[in-house]
PDB file of N, CA and C in Angstrom:
ATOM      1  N   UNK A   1      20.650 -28.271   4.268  1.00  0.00           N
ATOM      2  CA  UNK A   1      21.174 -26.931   4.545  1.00  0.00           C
ATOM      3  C   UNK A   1      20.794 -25.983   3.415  1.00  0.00           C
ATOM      4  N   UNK A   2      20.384 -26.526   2.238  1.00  0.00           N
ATOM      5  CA  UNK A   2      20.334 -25.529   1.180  1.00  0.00           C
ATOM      6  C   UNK A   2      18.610 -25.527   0.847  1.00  0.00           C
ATOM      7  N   UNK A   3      18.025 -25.914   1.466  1.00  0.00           N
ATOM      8  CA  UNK A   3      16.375 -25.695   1.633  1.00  0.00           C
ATOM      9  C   UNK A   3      16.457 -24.579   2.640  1.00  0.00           C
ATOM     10  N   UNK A   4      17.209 -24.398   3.752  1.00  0.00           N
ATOM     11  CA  UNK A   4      17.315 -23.561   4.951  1.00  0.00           C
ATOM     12  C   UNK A   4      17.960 -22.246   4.403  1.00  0.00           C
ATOM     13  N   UNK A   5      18.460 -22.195   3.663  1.00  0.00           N
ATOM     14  CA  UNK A   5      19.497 -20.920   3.199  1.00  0.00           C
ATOM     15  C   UNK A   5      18.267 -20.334   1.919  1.00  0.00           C
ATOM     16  N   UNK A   6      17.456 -21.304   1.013  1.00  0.00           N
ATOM     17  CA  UNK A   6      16.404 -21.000   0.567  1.00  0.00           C
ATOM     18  C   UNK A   6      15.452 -19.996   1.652  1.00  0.00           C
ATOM     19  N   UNK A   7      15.196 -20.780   2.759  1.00  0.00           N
ATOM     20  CA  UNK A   7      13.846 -20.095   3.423  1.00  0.00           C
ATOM     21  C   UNK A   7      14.577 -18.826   3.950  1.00  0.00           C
ATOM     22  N   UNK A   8      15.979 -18.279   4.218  1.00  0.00           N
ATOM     23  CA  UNK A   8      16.168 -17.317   4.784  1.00  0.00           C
ATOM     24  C   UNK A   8      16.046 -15.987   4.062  1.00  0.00           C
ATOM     25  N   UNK A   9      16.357 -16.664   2.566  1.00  0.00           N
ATOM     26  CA  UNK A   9      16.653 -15.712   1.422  1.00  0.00           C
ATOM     27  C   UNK A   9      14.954 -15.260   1.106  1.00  0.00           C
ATOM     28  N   UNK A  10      13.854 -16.112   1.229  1.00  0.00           N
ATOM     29  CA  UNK A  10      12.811 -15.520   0.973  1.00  0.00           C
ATOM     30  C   UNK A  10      12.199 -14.830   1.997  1.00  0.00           C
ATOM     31  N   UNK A  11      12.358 -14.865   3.248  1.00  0.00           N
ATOM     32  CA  UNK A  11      11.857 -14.298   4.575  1.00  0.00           C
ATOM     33  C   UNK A  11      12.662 -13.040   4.117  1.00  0.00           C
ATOM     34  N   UNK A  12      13.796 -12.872   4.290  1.00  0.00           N
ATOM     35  CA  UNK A  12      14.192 -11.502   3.738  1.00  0.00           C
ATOM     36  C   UNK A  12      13.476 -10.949   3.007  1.00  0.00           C
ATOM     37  N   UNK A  13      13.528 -11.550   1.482  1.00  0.00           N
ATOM     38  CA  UNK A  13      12.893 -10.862   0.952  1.00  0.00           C
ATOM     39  C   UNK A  13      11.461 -10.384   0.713  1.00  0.00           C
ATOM     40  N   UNK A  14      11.045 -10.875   1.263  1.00  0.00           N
ATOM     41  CA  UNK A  14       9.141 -10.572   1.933  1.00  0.00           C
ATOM     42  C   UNK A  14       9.666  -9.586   2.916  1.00  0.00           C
ATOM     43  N   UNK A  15      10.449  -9.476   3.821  1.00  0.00           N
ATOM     44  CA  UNK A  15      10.522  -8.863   4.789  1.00  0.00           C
ATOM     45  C   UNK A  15      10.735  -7.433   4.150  1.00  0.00           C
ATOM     46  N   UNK A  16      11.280  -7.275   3.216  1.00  0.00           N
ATOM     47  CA  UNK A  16      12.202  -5.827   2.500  1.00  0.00           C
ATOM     48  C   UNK A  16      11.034  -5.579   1.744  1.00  0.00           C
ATOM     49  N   UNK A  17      10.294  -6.814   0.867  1.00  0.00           N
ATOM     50  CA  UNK A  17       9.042  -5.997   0.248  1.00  0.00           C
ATOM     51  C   UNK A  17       7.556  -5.448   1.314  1.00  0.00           C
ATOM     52  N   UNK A  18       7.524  -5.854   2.290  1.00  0.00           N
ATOM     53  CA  UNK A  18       6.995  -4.863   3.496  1.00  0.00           C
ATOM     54  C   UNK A  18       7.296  -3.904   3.383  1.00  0.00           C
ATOM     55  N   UNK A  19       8.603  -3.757   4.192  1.00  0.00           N
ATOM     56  CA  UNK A  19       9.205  -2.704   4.200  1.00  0.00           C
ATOM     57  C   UNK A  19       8.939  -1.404   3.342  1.00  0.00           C
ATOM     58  N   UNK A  20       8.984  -1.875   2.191  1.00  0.00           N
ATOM     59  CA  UNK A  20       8.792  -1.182   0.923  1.00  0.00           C
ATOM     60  C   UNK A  20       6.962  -0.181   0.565  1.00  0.00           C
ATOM     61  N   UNK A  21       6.356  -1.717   0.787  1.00  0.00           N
ATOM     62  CA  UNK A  21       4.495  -1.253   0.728  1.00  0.00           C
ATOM     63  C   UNK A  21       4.509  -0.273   2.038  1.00  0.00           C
ATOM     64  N   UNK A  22       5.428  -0.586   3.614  1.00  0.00           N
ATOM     65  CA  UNK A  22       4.624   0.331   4.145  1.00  0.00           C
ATOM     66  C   UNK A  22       4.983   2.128   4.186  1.00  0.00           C
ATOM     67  N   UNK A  23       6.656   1.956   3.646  1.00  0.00           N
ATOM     68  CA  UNK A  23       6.831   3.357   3.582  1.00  0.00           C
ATOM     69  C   UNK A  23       6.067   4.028   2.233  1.00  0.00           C
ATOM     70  N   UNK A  24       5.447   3.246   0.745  1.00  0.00           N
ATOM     71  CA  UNK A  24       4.607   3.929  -0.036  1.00  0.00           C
ATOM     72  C   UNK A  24       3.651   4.402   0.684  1.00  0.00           C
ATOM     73  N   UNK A  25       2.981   3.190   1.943  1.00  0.00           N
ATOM     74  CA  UNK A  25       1.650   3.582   2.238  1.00  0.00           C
ATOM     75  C   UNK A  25       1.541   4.674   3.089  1.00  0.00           C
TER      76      UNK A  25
END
């Protein structure tokens, strides 16, 4: 369960640093 709570926390956060590159771009 705590490998799974790992992968959610990094999909977020890839997801928010998108987020981020595409409103600079």
């Amino acid at each position: 369960m705590f490998l799974v709570d790992i992968m959610m926390s990094l999909i977020f956060f890839i997801l928010l640093i998108i987020c981020v590159l595409v409103g600079v771009a």
